[in-house]
PDB file of N, CA and C in Angstrom:
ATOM      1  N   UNK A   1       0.847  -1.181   0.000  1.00  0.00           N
ATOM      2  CA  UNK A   1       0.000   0.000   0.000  1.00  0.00           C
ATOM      3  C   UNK A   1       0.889   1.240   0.000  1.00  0.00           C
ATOM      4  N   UNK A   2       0.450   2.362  -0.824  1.00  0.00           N
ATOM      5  CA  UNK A   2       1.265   3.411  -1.051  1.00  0.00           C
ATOM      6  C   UNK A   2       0.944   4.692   0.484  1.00  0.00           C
ATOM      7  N   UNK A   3       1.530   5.083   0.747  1.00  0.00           N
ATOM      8  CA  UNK A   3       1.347   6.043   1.714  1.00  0.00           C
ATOM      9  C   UNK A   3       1.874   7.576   1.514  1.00  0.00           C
ATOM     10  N   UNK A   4       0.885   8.265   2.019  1.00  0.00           N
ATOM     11  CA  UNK A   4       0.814   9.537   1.668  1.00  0.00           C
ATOM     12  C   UNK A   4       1.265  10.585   3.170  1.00  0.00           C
ATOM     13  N   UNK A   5       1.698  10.692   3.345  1.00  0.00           N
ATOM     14  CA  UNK A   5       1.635  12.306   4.636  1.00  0.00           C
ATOM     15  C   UNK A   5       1.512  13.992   4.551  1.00  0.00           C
ATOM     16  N   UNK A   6       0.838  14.511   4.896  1.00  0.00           N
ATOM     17  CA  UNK A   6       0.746  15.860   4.547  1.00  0.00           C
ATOM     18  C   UNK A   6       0.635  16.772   5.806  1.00  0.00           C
ATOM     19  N   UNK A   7       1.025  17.875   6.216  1.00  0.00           N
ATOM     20  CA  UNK A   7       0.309  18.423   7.549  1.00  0.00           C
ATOM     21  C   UNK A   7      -0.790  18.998   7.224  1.00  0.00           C
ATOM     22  N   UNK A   8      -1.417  18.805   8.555  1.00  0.00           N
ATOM     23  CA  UNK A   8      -3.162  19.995   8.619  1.00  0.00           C
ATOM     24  C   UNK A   8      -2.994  21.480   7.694  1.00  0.00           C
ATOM     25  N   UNK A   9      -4.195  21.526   6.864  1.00  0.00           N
ATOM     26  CA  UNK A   9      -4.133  22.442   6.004  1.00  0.00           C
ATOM     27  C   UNK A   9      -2.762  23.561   5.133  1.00  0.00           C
ATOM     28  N   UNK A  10      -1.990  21.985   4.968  1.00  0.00           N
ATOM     29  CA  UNK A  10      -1.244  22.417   3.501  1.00  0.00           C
ATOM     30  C   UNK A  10      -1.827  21.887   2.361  1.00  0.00           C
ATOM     31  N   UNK A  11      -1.008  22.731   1.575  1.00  0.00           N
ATOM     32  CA  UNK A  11      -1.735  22.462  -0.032  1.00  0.00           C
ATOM     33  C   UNK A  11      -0.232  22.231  -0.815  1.00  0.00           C
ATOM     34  N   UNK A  12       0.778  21.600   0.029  1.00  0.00           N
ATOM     35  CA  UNK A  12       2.161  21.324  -0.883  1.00  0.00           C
ATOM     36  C   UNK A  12       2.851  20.006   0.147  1.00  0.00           C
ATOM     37  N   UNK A  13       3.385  19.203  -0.188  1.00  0.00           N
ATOM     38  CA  UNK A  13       3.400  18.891  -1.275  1.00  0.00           C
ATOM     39  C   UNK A  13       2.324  18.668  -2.079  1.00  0.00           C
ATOM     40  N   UNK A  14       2.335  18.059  -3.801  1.00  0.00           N
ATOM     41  CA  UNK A  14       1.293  17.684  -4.475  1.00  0.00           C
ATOM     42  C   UNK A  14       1.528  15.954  -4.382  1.00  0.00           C
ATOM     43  N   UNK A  15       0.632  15.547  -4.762  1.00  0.00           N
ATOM     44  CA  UNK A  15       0.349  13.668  -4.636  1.00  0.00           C
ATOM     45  C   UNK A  15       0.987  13.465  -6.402  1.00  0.00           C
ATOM     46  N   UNK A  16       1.906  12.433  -6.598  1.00  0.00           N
ATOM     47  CA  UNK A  16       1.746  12.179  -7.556  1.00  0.00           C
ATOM     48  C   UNK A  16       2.092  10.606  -8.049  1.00  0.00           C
ATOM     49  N   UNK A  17       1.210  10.284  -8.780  1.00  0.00           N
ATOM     50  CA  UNK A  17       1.494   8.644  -8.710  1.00  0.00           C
ATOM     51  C   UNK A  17       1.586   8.374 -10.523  1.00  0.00           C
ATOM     52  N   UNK A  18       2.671   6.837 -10.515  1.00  0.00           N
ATOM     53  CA  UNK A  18       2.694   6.541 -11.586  1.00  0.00           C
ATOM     54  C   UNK A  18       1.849   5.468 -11.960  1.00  0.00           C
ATOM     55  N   UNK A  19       0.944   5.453 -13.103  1.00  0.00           N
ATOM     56  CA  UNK A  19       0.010   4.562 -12.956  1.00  0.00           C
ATOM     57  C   UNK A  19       0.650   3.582 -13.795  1.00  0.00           C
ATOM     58  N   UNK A  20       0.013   2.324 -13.465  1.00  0.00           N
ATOM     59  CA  UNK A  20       0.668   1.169 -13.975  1.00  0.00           C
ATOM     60  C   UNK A  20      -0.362  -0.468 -14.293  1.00  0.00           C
ATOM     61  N   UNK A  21      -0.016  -1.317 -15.184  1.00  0.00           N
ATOM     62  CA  UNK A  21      -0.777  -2.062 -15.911  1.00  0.00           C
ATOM     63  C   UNK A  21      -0.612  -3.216 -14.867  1.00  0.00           C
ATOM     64  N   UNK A  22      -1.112  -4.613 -14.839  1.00  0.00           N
ATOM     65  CA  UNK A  22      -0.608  -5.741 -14.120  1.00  0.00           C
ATOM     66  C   UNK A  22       0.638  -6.248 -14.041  1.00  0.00           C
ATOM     67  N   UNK A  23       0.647  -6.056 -15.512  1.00  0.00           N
ATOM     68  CA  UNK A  23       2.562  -6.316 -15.802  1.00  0.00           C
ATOM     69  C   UNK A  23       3.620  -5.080 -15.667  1.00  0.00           C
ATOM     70  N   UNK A  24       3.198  -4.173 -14.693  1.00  0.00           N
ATOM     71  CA  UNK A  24       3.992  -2.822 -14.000  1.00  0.00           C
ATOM     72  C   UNK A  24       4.312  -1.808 -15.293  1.00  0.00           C
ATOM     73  N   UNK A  25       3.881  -1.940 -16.646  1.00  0.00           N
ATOM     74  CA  UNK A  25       4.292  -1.068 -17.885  1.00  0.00           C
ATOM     75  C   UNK A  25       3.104   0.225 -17.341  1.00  0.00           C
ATOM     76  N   UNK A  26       3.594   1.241 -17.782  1.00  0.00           N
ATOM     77  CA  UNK A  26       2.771   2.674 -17.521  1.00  0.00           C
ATOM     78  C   UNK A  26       1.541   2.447 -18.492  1.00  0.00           C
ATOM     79  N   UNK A  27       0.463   2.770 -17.865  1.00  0.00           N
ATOM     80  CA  UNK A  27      -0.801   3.488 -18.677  1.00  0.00           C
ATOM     81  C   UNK A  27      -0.952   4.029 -19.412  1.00  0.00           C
ATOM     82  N   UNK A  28      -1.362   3.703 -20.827  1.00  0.00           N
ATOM     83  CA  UNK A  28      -1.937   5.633 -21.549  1.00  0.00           C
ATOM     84  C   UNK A  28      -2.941   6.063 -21.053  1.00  0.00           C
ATOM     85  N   UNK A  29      -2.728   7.475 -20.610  1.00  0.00           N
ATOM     86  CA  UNK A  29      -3.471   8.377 -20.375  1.00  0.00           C
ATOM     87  C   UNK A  29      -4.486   9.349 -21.389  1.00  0.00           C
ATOM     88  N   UNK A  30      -3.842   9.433 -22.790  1.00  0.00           N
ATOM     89  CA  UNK A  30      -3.799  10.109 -23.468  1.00  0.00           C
ATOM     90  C   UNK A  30      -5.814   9.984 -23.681  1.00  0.00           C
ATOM     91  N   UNK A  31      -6.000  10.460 -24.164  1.00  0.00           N
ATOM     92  CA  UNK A  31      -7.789  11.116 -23.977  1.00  0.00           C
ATOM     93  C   UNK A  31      -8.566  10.566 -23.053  1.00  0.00           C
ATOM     94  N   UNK A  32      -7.439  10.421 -21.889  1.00  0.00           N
ATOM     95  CA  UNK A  32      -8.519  10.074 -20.622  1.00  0.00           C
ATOM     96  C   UNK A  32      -8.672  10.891 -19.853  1.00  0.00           C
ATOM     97  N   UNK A  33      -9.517  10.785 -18.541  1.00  0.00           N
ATOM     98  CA  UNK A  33      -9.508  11.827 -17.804  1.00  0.00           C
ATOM     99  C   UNK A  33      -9.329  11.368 -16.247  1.00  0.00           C
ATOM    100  N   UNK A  34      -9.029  11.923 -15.073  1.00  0.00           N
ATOM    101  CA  UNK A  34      -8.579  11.214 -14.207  1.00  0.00           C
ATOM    102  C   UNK A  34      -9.114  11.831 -12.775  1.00  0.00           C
ATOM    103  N   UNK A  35      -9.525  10.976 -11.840  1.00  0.00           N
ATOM    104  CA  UNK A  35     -10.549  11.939 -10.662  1.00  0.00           C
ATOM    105  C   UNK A  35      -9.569  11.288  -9.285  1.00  0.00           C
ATOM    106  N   UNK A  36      -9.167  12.150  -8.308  1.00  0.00           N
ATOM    107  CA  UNK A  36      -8.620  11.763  -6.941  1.00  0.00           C
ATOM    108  C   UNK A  36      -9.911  11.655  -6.282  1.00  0.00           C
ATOM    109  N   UNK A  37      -9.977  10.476  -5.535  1.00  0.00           N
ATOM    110  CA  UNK A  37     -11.187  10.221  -4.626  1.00  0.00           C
ATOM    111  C   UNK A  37     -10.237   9.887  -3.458  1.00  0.00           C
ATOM    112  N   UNK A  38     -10.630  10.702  -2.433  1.00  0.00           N
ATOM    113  CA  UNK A  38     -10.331  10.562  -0.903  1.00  0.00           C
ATOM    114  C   UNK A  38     -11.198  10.295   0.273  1.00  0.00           C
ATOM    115  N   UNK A  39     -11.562   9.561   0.981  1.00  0.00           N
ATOM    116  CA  UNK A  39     -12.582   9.551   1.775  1.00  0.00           C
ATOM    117  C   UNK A  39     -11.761   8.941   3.262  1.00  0.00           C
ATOM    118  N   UNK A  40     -12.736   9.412   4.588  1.00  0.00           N
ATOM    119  CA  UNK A  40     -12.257   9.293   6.124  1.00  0.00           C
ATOM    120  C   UNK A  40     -12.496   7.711   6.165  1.00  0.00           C
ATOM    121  N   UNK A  41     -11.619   6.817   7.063  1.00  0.00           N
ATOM    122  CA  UNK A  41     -12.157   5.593   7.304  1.00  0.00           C
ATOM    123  C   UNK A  41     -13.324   5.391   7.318  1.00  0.00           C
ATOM    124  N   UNK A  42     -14.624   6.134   7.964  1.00  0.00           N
ATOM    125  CA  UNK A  42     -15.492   5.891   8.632  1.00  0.00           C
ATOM    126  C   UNK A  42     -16.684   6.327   7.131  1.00  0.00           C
ATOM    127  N   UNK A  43     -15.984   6.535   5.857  1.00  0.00           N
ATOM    128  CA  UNK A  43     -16.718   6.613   4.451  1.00  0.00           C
ATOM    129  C   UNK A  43     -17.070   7.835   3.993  1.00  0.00           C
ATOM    130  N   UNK A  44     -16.445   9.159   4.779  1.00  0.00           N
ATOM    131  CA  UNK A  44     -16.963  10.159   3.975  1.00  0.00           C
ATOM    132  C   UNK A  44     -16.149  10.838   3.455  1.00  0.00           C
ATOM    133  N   UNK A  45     -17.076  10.795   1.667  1.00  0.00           N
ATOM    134  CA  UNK A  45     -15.984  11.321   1.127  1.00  0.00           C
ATOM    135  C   UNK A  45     -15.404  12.867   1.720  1.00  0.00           C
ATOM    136  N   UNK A  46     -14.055  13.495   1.394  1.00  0.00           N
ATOM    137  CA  UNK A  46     -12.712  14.497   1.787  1.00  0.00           C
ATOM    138  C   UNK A  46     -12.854  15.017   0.285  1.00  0.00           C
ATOM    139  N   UNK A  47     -12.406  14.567  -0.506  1.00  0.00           N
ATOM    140  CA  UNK A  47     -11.997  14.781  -1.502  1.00  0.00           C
ATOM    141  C   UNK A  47     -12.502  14.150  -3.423  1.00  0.00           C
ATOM    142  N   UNK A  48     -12.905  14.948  -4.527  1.00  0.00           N
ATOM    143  CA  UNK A  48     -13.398  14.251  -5.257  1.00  0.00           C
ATOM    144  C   UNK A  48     -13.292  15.830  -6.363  1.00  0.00           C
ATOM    145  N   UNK A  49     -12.044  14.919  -6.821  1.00  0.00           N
ATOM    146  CA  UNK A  49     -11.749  16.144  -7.829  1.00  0.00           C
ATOM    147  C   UNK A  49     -10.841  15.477  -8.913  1.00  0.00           C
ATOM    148  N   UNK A  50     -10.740  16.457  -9.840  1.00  0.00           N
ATOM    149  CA  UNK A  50      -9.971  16.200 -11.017  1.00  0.00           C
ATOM    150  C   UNK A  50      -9.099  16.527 -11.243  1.00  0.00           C
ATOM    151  N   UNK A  51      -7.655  14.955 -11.544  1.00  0.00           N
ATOM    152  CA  UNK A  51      -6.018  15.070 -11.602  1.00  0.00           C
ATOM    153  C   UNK A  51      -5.912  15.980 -12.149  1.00  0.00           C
ATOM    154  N   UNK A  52      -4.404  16.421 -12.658  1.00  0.00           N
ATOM    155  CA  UNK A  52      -3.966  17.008 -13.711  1.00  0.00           C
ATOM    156  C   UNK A  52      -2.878  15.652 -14.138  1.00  0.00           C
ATOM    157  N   UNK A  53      -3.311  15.626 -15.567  1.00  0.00           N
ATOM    158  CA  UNK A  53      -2.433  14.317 -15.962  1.00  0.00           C
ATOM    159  C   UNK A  53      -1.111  14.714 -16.933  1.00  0.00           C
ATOM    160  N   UNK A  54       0.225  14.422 -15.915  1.00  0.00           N
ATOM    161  CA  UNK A  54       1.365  15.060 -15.931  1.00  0.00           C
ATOM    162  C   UNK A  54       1.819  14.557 -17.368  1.00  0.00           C
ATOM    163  N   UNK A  55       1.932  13.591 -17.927  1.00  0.00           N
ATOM    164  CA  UNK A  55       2.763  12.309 -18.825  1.00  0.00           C
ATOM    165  C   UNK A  55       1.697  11.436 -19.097  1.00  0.00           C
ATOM    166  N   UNK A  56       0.757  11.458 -19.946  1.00  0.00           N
ATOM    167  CA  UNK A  56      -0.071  10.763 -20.629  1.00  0.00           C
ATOM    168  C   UNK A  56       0.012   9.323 -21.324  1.00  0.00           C
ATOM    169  N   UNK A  57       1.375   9.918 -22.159  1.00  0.00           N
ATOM    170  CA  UNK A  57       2.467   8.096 -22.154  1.00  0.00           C
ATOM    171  C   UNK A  57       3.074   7.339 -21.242  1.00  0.00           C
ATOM    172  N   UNK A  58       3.392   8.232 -20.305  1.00  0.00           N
ATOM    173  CA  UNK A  58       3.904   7.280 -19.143  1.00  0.00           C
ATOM    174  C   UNK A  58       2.947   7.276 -17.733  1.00  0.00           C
ATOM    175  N   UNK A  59       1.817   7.478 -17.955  1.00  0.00           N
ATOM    176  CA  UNK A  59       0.775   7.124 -16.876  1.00  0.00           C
ATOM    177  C   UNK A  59       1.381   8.121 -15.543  1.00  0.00           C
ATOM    178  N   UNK A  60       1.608   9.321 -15.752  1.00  0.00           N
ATOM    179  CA  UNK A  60       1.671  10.138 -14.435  1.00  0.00           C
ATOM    180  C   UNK A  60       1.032  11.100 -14.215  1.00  0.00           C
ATOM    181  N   UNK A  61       0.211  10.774 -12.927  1.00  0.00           N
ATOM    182  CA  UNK A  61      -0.807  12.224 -12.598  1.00  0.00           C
ATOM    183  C   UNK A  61      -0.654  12.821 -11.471  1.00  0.00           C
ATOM    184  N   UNK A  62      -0.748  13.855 -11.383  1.00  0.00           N
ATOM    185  CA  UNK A  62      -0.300  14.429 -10.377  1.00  0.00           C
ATOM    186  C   UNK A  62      -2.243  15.326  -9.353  1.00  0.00           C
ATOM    187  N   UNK A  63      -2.069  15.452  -8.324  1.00  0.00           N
ATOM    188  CA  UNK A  63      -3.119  15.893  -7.831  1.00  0.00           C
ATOM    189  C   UNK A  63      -2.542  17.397  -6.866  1.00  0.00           C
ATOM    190  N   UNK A  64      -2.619  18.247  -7.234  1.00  0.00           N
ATOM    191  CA  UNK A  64      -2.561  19.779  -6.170  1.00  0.00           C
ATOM    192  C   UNK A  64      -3.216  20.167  -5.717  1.00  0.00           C
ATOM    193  N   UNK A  65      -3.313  19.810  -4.259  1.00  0.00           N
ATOM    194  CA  UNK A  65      -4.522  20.228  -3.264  1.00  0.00           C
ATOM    195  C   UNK A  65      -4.782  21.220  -2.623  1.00  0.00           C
ATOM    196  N   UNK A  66      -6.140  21.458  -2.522  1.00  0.00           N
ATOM    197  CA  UNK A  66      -7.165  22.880  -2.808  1.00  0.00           C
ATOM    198  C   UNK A  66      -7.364  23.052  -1.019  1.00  0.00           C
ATOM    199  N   UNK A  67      -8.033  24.278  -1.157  1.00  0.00           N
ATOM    200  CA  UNK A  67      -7.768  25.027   0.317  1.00  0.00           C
ATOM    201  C   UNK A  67      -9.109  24.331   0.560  1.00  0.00           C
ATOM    202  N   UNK A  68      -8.981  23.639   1.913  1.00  0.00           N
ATOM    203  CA  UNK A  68      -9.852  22.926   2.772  1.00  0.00           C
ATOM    204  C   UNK A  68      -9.543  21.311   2.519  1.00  0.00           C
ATOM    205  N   UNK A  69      -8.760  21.103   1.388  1.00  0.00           N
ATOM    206  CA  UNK A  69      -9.084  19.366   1.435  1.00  0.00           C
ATOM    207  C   UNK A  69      -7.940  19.138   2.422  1.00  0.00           C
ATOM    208  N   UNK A  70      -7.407  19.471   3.377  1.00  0.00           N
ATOM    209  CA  UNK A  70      -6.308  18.986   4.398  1.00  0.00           C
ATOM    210  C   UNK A  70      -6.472  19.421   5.471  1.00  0.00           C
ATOM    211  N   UNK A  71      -8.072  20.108   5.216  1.00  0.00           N
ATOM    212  CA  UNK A  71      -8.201  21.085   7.018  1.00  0.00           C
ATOM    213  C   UNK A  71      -8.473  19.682   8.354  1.00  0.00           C
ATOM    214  N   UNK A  72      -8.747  18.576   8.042  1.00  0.00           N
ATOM    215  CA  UNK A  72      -9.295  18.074   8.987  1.00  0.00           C
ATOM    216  C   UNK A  72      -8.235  16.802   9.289  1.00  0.00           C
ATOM    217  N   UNK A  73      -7.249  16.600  10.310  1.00  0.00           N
ATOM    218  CA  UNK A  73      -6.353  15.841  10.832  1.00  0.00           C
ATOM    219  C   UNK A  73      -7.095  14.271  10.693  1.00  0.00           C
ATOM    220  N   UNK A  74      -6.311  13.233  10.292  1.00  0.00           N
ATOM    221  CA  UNK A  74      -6.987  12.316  10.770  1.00  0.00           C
ATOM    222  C   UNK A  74      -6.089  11.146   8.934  1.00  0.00           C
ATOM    223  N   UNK A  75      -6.536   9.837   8.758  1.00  0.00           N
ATOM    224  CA  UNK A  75      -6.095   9.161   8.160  1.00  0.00           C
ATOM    225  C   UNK A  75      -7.422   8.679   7.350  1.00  0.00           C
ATOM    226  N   UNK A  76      -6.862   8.949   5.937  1.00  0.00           N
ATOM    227  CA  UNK A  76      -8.098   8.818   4.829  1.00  0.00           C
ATOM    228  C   UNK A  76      -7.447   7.732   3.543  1.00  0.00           C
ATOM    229  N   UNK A  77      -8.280   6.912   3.045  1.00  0.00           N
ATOM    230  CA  UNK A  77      -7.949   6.182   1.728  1.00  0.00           C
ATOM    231  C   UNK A  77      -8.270   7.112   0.630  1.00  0.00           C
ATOM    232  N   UNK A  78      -7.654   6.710  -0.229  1.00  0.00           N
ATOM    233  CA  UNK A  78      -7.050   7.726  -1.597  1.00  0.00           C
ATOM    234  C   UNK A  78      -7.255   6.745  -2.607  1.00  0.00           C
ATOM    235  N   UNK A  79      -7.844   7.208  -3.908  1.00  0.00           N
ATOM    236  CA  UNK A  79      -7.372   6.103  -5.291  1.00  0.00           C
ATOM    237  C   UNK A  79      -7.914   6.954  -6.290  1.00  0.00           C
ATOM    238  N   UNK A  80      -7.187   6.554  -7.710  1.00  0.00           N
ATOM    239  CA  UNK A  80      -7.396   7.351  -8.586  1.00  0.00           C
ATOM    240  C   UNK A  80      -8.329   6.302  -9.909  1.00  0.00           C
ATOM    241  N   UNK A  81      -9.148   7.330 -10.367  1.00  0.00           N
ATOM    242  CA  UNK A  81     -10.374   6.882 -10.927  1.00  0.00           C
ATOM    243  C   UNK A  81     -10.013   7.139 -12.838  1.00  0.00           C
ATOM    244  N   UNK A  82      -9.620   6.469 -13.134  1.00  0.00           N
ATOM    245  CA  UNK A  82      -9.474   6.960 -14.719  1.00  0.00           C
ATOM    246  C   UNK A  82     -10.423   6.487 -15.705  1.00  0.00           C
ATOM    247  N   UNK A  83     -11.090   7.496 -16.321  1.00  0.00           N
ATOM    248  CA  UNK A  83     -11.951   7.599 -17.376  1.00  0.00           C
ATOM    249  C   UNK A  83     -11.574   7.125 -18.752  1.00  0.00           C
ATOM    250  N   UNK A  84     -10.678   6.123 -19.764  1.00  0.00           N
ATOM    251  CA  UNK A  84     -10.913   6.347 -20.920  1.00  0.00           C
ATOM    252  C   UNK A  84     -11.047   6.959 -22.129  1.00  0.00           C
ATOM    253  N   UNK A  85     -10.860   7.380 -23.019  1.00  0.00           N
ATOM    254  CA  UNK A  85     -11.557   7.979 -24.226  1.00  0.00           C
ATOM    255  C   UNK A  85     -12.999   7.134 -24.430  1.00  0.00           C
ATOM    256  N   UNK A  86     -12.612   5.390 -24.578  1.00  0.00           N
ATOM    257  CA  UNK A  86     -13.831   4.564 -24.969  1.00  0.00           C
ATOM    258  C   UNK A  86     -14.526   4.699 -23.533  1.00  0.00           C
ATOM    259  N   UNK A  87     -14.958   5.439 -22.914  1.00  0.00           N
ATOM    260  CA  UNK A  87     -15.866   5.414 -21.250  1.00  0.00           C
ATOM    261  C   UNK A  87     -15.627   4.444 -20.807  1.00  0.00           C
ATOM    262  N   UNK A  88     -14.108   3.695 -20.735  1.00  0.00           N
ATOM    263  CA  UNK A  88     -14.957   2.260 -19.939  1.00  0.00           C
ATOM    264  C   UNK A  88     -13.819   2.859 -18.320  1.00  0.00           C
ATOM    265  N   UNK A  89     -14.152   2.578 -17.526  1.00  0.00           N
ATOM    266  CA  UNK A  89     -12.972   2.788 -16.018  1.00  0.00           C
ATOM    267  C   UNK A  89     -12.480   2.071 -15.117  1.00  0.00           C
ATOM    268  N   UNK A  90     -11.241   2.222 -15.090  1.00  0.00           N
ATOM    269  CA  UNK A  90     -10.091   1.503 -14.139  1.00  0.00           C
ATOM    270  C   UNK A  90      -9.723   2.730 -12.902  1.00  0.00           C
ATOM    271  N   UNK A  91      -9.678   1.505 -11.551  1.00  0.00           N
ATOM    272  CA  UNK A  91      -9.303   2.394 -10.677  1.00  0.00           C
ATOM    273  C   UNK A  91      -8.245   2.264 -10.519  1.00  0.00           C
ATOM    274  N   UNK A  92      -7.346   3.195  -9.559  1.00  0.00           N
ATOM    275  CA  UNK A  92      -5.618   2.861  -9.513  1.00  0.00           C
ATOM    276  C   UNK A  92      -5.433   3.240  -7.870  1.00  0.00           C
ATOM    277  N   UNK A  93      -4.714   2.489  -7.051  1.00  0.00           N
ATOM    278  CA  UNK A  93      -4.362   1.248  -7.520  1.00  0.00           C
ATOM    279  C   UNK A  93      -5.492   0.077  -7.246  1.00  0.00           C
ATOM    280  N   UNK A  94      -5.533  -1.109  -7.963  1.00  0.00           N
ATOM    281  CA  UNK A  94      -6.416  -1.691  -8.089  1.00  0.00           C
ATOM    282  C   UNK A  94      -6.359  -3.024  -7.156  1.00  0.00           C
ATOM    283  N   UNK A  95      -5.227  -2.720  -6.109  1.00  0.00           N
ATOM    284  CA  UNK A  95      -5.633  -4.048  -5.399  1.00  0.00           C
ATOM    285  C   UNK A  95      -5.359  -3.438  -3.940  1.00  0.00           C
ATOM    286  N   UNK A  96      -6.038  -2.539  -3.456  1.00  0.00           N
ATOM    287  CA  UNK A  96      -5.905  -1.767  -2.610  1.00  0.00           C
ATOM    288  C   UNK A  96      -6.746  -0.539  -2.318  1.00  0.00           C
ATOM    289  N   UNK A  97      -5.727   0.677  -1.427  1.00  0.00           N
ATOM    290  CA  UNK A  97      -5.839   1.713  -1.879  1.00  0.00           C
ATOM    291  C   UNK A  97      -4.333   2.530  -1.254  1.00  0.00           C
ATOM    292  N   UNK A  98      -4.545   3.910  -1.338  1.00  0.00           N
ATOM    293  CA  UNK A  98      -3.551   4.593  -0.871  1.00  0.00           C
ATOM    294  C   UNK A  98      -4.164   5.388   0.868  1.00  0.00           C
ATOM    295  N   UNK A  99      -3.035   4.652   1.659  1.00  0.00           N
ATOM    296  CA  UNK A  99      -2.836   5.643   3.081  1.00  0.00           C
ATOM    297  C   UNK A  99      -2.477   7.162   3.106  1.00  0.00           C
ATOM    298  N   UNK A 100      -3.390   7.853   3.012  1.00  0.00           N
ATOM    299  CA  UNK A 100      -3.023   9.743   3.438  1.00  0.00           C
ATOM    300  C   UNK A 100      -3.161   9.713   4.767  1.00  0.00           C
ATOM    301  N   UNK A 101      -2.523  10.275   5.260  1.00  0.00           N
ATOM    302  CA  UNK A 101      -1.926  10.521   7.032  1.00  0.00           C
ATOM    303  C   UNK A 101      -2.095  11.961   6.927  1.00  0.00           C
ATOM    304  N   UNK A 102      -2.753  13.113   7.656  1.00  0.00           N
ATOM    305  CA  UNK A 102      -3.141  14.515   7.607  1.00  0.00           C
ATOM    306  C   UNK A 102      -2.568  14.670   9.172  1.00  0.00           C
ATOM    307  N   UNK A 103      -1.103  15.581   9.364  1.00  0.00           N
ATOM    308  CA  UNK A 103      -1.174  15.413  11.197  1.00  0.00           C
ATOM    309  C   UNK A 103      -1.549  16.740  10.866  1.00  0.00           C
ATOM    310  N   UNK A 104      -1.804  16.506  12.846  1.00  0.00           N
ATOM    311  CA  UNK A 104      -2.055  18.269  13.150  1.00  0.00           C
ATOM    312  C   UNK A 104      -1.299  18.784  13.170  1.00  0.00           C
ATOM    313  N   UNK A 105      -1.767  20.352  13.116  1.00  0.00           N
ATOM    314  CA  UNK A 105      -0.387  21.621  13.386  1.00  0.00           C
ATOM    315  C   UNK A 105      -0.631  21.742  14.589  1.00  0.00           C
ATOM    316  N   UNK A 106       0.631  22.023  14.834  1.00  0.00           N
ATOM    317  CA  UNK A 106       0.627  23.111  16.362  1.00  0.00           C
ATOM    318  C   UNK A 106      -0.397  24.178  16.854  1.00  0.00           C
ATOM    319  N   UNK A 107      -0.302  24.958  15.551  1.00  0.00           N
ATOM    320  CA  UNK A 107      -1.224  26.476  15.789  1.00  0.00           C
ATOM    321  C   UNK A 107      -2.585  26.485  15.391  1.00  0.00           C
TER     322      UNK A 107
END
């Protein structure tokens, strides 16, 4: 499982993952479109927005997070939702998900 850490309400670093096939070769991206879904253990979704897809041939997207998606401390699952050109969708990663860790600040 991939793991993520960020502190309470930053918006840097950005998340960025390389997406990858069964046999570990990169994804095309190229006329797809790509959604970060984040949600709290307890199922509610945090987060539900749209990558920016860095490398289209080599399956890399990157996600830069928006003011409020890190306000609330606590440990959330993450996975990325890719759309297709032909509509059909694969999630990433697909035998899992990703650990985001949000600590608190001090102030």
């Amino acid at each position: 499982m991939m793991a993520f850490t960020i502190k309470q309400n930053d918006t840097s670093p950005a998340i960025q993952a390389s997406l990858k096939d069964y046999n570990g070769n990169p994804v095309s991206l190229v006329g797809a479109t790509v959604r970060f879904h984040m949600r709290s253990f307890e199922g509610t979704i945090k987060v539900d927005r749209t990558m920016t897809i860095t490398s289209g041939t080599n399956g890399i997207v990157t996600y830069f997070w928006q003011a409020g998606d890190t306000d609330t401390a606590g440990t959330y699952y993450a996975e990325f939702e890719v759309t297709y050109s032909d509509l059909s969708v694969e999630t990433f990663p697909n035998n899992g998900s990703i650990a985001i860790t949000i600590t608190p600040e001090l102030n």
